[in-house]
Protein backbone atom coordinates (compact mmCIF):
# COMPACT_ATOMS: atom_id res chain seq x y z
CA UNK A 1 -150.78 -87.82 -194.40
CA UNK A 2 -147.23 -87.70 -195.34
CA UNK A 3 -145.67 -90.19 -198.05
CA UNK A 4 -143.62 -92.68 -196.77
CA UNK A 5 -140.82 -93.54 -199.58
CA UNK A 6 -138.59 -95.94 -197.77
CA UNK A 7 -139.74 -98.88 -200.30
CA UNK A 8 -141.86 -98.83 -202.80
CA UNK A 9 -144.59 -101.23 -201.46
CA UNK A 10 -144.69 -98.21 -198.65
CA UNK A 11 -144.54 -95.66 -200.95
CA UNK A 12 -147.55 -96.62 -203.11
CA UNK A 13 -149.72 -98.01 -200.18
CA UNK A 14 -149.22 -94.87 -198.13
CA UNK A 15 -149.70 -92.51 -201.33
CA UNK A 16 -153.16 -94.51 -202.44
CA UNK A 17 -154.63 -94.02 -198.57
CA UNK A 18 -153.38 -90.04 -198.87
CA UNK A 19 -155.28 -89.90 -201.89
CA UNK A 20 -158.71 -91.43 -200.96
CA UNK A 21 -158.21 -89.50 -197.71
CA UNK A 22 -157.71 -85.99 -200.17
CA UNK A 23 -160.66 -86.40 -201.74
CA UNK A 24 -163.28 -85.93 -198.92
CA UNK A 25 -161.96 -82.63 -198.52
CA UNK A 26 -161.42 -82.32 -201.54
CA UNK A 27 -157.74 -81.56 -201.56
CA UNK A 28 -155.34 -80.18 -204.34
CA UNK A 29 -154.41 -83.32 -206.18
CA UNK A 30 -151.55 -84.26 -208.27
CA UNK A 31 -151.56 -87.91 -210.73
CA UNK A 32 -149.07 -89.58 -213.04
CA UNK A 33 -150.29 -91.56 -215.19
CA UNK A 34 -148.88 -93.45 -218.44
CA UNK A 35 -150.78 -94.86 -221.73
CA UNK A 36 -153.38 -97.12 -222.27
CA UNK A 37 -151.61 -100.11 -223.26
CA UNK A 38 -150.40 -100.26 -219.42
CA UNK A 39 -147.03 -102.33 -220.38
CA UNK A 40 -143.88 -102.16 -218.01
CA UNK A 41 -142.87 -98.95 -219.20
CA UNK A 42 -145.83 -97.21 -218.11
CA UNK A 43 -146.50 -98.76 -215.12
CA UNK A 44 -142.57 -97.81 -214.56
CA UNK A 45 -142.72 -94.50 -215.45
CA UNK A 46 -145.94 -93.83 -213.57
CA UNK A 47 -144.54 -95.57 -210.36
CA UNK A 48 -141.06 -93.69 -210.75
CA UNK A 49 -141.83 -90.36 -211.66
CA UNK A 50 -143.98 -90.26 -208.60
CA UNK A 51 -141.48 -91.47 -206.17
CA UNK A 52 -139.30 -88.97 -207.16
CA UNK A 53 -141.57 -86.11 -207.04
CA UNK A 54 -140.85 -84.16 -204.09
CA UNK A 55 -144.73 -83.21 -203.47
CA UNK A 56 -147.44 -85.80 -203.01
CA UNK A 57 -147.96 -87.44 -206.15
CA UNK A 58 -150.16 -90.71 -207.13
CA UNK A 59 -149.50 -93.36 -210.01
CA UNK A 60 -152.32 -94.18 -211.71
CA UNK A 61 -152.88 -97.31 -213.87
CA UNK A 62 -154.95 -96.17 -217.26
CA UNK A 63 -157.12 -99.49 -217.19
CA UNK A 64 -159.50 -100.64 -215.02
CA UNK A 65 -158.52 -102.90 -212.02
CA UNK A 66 -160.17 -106.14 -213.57
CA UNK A 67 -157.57 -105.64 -216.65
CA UNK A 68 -154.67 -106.58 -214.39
CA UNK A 69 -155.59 -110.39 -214.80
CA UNK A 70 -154.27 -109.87 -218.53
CA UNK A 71 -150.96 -108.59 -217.75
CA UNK A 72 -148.73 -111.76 -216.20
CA UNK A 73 -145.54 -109.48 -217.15
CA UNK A 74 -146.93 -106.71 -213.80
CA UNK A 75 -147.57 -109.95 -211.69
CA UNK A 76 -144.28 -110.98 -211.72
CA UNK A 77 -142.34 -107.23 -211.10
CA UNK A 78 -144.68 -106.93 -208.89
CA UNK A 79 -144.28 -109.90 -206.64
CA UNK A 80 -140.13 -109.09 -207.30
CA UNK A 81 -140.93 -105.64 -205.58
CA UNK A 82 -143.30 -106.81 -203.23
CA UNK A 83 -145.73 -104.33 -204.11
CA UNK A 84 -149.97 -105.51 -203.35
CA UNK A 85 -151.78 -105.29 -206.59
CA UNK A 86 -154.49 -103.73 -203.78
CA UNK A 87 -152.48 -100.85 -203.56
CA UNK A 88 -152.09 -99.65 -207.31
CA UNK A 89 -154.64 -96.71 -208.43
CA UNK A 90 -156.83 -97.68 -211.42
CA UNK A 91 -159.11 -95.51 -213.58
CA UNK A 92 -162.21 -97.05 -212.04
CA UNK A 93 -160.51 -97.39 -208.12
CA UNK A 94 -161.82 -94.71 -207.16
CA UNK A 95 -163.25 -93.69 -210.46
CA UNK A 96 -161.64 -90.59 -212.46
CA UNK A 97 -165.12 -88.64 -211.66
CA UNK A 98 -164.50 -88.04 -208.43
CA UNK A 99 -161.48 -86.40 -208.88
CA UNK A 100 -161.37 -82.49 -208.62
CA UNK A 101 -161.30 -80.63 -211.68
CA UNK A 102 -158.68 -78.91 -210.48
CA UNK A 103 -155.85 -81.98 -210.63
CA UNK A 104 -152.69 -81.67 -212.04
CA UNK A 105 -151.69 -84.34 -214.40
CA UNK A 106 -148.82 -85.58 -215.16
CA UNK A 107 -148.33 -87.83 -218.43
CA UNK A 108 -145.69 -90.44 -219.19
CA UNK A 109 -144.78 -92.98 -221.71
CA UNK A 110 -147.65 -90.76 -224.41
CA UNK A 111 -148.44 -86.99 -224.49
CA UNK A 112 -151.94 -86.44 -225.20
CA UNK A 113 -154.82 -86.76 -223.03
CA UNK A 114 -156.57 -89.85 -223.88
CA UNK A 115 -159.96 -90.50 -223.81
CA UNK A 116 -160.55 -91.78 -220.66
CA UNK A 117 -159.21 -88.46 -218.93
CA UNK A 118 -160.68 -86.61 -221.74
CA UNK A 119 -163.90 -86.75 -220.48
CA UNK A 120 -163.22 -85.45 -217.03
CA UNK A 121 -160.15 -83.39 -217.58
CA UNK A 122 -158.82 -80.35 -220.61
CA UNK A 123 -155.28 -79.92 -221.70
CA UNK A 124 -154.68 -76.92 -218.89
CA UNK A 125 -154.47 -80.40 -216.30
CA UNK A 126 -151.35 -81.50 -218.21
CA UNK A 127 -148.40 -79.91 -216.10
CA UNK A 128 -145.84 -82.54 -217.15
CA UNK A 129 -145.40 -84.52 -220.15
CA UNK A 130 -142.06 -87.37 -220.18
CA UNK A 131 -142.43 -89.33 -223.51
CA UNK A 132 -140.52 -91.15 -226.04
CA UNK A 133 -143.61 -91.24 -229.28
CA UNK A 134 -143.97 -88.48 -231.70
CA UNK A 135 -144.91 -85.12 -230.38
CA UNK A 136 -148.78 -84.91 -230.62
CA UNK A 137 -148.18 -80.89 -229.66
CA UNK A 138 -150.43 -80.28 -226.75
CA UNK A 139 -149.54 -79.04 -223.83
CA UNK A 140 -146.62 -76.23 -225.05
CA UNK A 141 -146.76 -75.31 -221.24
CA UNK A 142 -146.23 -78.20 -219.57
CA UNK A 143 -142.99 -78.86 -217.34
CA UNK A 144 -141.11 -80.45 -218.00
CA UNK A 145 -141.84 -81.32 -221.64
CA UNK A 146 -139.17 -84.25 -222.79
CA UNK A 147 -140.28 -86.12 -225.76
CA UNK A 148 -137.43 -87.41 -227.06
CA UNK A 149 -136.61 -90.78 -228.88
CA UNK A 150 -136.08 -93.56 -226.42
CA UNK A 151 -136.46 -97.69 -226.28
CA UNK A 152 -137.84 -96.83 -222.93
CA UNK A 153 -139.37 -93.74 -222.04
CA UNK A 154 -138.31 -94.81 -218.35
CA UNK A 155 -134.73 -94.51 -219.23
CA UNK A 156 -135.92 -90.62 -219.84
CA UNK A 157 -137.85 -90.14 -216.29
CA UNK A 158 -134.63 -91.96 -214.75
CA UNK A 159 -132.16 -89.98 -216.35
CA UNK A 160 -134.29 -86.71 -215.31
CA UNK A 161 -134.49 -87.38 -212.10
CA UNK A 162 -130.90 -89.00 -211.37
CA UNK A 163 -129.58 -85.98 -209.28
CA UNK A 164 -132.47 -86.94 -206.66
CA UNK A 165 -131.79 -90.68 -206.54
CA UNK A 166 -132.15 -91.80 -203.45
CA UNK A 167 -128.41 -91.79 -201.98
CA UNK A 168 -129.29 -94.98 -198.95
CA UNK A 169 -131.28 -97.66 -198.47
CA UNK A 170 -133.00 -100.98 -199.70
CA UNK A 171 -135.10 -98.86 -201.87
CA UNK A 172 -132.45 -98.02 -204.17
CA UNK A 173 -132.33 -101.67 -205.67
CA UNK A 174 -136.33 -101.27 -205.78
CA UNK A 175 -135.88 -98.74 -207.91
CA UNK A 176 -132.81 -99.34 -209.56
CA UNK A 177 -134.98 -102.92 -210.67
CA UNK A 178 -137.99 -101.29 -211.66
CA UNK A 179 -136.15 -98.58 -214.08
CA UNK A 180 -134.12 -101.85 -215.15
CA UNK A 181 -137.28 -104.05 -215.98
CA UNK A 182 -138.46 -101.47 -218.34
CA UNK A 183 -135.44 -100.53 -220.06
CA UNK A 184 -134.68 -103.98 -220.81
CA UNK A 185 -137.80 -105.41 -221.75
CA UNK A 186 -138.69 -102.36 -224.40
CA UNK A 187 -135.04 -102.64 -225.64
CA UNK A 188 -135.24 -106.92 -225.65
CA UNK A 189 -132.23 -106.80 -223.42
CA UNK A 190 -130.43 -103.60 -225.47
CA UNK A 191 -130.47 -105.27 -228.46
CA UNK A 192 -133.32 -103.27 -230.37
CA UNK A 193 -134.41 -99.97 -230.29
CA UNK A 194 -131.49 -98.87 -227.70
CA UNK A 195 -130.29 -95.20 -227.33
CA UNK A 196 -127.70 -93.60 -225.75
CA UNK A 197 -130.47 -92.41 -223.12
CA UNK A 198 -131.19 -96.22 -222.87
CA UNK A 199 -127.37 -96.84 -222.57
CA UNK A 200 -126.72 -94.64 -219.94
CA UNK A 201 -130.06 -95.53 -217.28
CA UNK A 202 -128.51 -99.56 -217.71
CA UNK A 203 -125.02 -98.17 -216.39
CA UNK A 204 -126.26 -95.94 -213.82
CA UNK A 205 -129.13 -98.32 -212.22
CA UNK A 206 -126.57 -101.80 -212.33
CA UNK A 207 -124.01 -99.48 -210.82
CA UNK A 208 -126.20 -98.98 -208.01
CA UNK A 209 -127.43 -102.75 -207.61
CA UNK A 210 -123.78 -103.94 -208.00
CA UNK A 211 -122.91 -101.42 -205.44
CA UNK A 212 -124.94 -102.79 -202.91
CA UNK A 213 -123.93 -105.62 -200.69
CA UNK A 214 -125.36 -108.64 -200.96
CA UNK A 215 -127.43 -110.07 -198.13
CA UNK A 216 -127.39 -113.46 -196.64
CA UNK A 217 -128.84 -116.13 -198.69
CA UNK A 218 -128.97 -113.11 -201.56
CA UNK A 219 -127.88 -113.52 -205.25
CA UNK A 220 -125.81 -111.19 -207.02
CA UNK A 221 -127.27 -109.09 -209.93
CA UNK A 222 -127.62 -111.24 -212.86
CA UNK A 223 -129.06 -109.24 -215.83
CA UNK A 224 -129.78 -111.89 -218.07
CA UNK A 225 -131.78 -113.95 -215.62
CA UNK A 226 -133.62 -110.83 -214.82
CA UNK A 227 -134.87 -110.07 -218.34
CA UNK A 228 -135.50 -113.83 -218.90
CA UNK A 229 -137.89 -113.86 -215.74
CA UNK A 230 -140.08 -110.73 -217.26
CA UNK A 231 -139.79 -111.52 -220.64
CA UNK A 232 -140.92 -115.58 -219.97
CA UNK A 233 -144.00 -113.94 -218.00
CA UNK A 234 -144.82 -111.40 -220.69
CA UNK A 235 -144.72 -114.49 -223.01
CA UNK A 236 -146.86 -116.50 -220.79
CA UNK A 237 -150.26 -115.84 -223.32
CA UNK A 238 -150.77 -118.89 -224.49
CA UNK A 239 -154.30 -119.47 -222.42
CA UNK A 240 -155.56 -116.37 -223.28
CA UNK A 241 -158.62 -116.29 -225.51
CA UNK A 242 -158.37 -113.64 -228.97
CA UNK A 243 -160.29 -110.93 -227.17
CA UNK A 244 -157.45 -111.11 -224.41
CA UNK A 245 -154.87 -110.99 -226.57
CA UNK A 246 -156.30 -107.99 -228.32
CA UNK A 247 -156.83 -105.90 -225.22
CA UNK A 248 -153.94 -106.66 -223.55
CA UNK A 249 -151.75 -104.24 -225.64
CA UNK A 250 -154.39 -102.07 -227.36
CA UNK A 251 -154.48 -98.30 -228.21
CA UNK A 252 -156.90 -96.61 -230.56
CA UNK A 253 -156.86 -93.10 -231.73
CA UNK A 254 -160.23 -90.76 -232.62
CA UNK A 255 -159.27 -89.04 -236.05
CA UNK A 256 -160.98 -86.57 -238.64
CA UNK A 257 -164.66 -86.65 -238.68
CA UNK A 258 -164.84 -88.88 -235.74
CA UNK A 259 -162.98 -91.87 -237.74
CA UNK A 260 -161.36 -94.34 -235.11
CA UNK A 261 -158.75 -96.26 -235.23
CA UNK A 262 -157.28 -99.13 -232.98
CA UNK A 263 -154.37 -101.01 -232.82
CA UNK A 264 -153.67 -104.26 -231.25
CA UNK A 265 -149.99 -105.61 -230.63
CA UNK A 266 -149.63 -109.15 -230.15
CA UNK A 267 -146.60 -111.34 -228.88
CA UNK A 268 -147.20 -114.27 -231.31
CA UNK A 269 -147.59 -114.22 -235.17
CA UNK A 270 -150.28 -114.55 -237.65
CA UNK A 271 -149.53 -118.04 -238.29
CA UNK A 272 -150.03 -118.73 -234.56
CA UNK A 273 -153.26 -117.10 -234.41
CA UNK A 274 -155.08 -118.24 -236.99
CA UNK A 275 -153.99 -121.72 -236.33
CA UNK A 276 -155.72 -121.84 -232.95
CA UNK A 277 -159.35 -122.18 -234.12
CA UNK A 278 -159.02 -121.59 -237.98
CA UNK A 279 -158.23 -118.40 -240.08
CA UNK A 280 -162.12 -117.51 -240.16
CA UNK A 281 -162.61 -117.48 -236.82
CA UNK A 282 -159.38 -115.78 -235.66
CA UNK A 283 -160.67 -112.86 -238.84
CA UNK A 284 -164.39 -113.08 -237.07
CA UNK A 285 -162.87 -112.28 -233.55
CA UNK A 286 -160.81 -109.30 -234.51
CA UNK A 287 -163.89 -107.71 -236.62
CA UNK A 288 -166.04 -108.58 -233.37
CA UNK A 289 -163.21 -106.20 -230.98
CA UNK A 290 -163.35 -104.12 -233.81
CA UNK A 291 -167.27 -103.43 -233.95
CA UNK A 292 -167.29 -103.52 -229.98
CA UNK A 293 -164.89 -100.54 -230.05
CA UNK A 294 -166.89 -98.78 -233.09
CA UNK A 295 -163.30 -98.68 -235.03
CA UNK A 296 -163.29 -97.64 -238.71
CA UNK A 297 -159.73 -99.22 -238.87
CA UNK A 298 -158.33 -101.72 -237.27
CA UNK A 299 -154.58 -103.34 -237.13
CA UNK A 300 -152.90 -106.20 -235.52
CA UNK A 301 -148.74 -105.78 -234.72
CA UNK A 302 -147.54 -109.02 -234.06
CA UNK A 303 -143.63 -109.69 -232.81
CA UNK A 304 -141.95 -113.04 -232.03
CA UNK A 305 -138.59 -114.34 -231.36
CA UNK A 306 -135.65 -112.63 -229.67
CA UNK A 307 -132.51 -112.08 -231.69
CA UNK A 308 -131.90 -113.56 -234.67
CA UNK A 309 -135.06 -114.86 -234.38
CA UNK A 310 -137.31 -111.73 -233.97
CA UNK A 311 -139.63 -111.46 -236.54
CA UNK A 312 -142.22 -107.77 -236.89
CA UNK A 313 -146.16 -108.38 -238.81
CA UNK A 314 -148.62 -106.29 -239.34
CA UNK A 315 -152.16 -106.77 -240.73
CA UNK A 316 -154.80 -103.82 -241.28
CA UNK A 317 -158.16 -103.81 -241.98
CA UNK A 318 -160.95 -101.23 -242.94
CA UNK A 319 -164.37 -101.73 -241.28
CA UNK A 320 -166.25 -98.95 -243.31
CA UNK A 321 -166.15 -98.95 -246.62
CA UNK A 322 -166.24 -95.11 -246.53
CA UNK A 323 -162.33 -95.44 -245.45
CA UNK A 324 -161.42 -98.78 -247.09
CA UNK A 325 -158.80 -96.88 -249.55
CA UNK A 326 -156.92 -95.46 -245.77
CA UNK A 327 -155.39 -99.27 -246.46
CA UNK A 328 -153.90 -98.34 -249.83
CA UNK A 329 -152.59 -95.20 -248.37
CA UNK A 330 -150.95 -96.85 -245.71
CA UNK A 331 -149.31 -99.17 -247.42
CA UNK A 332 -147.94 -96.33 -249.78
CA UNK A 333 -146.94 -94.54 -247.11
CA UNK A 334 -145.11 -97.32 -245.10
CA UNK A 335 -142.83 -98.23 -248.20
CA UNK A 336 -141.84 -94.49 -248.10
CA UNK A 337 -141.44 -94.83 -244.39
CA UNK A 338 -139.26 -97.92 -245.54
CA UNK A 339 -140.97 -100.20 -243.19
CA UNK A 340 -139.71 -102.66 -245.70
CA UNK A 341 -143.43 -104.61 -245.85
CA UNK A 342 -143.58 -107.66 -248.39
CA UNK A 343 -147.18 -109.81 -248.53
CA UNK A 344 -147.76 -111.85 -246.26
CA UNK A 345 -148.07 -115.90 -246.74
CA UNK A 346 -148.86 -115.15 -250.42
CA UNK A 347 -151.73 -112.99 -249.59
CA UNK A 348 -153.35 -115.17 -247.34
CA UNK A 349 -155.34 -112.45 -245.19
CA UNK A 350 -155.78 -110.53 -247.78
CA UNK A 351 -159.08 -109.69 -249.31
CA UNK A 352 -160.21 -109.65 -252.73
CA UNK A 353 -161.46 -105.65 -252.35
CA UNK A 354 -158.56 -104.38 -250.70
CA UNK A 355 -159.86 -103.81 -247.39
CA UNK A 356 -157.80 -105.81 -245.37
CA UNK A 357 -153.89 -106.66 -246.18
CA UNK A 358 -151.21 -108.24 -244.25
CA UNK A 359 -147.20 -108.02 -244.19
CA UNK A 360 -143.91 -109.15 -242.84
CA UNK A 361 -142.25 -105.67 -241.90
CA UNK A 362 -138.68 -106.48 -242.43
CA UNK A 363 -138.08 -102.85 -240.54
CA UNK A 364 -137.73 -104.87 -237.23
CA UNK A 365 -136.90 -101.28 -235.60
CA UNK A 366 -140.05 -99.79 -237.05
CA UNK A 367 -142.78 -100.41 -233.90
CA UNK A 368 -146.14 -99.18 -233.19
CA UNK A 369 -144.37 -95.97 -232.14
CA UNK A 370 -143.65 -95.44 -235.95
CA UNK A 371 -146.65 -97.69 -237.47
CA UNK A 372 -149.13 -95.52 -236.12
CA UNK A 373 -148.78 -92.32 -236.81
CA UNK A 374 -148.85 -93.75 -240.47
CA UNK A 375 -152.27 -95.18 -240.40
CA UNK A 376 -153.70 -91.81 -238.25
CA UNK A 377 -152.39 -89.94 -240.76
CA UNK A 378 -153.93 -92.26 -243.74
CA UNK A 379 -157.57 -92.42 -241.71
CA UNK A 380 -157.48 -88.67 -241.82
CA UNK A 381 -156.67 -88.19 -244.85
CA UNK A 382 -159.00 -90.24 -246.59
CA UNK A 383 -161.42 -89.15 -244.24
CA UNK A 384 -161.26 -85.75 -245.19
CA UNK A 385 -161.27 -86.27 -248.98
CA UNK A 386 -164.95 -88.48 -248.41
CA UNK A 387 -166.13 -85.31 -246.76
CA UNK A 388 -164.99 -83.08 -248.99
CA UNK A 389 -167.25 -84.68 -251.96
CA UNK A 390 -164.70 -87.52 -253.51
CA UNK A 391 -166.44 -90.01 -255.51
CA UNK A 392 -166.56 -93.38 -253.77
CA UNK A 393 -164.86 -95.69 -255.50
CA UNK A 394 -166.77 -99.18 -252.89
């Protein structure tokens, strides 16, 4: 079955019935797929590097279909694209079992296998790596390999794959808008974290909505009111119960000696949190997602505001006492990092052992893209030193 890419609502419909079809041969397959967390610029990047792939490629969503109800922010692009949540590919639909062993991955938005295609699939997969987070150095093969420092590791796919832009058609504002929602929303309308990468996909994909006409009864391109509509839905968590919240933007790493860490980042402070049903339960809900995902370490990243206004937190907490110092590392290593962290509400989440501290990380640039390497590297390191014989000081 051939790929039909005159809109994207064609485009992924046809390319999730070639796929299913493939594999009751099983064909030669070829996936895209971005990082757990599943924000815009994943689902972006997996969506766009595909299109543009001359040869039959699929996006796949790293999250299972159910976890769509907990992202409002892919609801509304995706009823702006008119694209059928039925036709997206999801880790469990069909599963990532019955894939061949044979099928070329292609990662964006992170560039290491995680574990969900870790247990099907081995670094020879990886053909193609786009990424904006630090290097994790698999894959020296792959091509391309771009990890380079980006708001939005969309603007990189776009910018790679501007000489195949498609030169007619509606499409064009399809994708134009869904490079656009990404960039925008990881750069909070290019005010933070923007690069000249970021810089130049916002000139080239407004040139080519403002270059379109306008149809009958059609608006022209507002940019403002198109961040405001995605960043009001990606807002819209005040319903959701802790658990929710914790999952919706949640990544966890497996370190030395099988240590794990996770963490959570949150569009609403600490304040907000534990106001809801009380500081003890809001402290009993994160170690309960913390013991249901067997971490060793956990942290919540909370951001709020837009602005003026935008305001970075950042609690972490040791589960096992065998890695409760990894907090004291981290924090020494994040003043290096000069994430500029002062106590937070005069040590109000605190504990008495050390085992849990929280700050307000006056490094507004400084996001989980720089946070977590830090506390990977602290888990390690203190897991190693246990191992090697140190005296516990719990």
């Amino acid at each position: 079955m051939s790929i039909i890419r005159t809109s994207l609502r064609q485009f992924v419909s046809t390319t999730r019935a070639s796929l299913l079809q493939s594999l009751k041969a099983p064909k030669p397959l070829h996936i895209v797929i971005g990082n757990e967390s599943v924000d815009i610029d994943s689902f972006a990047c997996s969506v766009l590097y595909a299109y543009y792939t001359p040869t039959p490629t699929a996006p796949f969503l790293s999250m299972p279909r159910v976890d769509l109800t907990l992202k409002p922010e892919l609801h509304h692009l995706l009823t702006l694209l008119q694209i059928s949540p039925e036709d997206l590919l999801f880790i469990d639909d069909p599963p990532l079992s019955a894939l061949p062993k044979s099928t070329r991955i292609t990662l964006v938005d992170h560039n290491e296998l995680e574990p969900a295609l870790r247990a099907y699939f081995q670094e020879a997969n990886v053909r193609g790596i786009i990424d904006h987070h630090e290097d994790e150095g698999g894959s020296p093969n792959a091509k391309p390999r771009i990890i380079e420092r980006s708001g939005s590791c969309a603007s990189l796919v776009t910018n790679y794959f501007k000489e195949v832009f498609p030169t007619s058609g509606a499409v064009r504002g399809e994708l134009a808008r869904l490079g656009l929602a990404a960039a925008l929303i990881d750069t909070t309308n290019l005010t933070n974290k923007v690069t000249e990468h970021d810089l130049s996909t916002v000139g080239f994909l407004e040139g080519v909505i403002n270059g379109m006409p306008v149809g009958p009864g059609g608006e022209k391109w507002d940019r403002q009111k198109f961040f405001n509509g995605i960043w009001d839905a990606k807002n819209d968590i005040d319903h959701m119960p802790l658990r929710d919240l914790l999952r919706k933007d949640w990544k966890e790493w497996t370190e030395g000696d099988g240590k794990k860490v996770g963490i959570a980042a949150i569009l609403k402070d600490l304040d907000w949190l534990g106001s809801r049903q009380g500081q003890d339960t809001f402290l009993q809900g994160i170690k309960s997602w913390a013991q249901e995902r067997e971490l060793d370490l956990v942290s919540v990243m909370t951001t709020i505001g837009q602005g003026d206004e935008f305001k970075r937190e950042l609690m972490v907490w040791a589960l096992d006492d065998s890695v409760k110092e990894s907090v004291a590392t981290f924090e020494e290593k994040a003043q290096k990092a000069d994430l500029r962290l002062q106590t937070w509400g005069e040590g109000g989440l605190d504990s008495k052992d050390g085992d849990r501290k929280a700050w307000r990380q006056f490094n507004l640039v400084a996001s989980r893209k720089q946070v977590s390497p830090l506390l990977r590297e602290s888990l390690r390191e203190v897991a190693v030193e246990v191992k090697g014989g140190r005296e516990s000081k719990v």
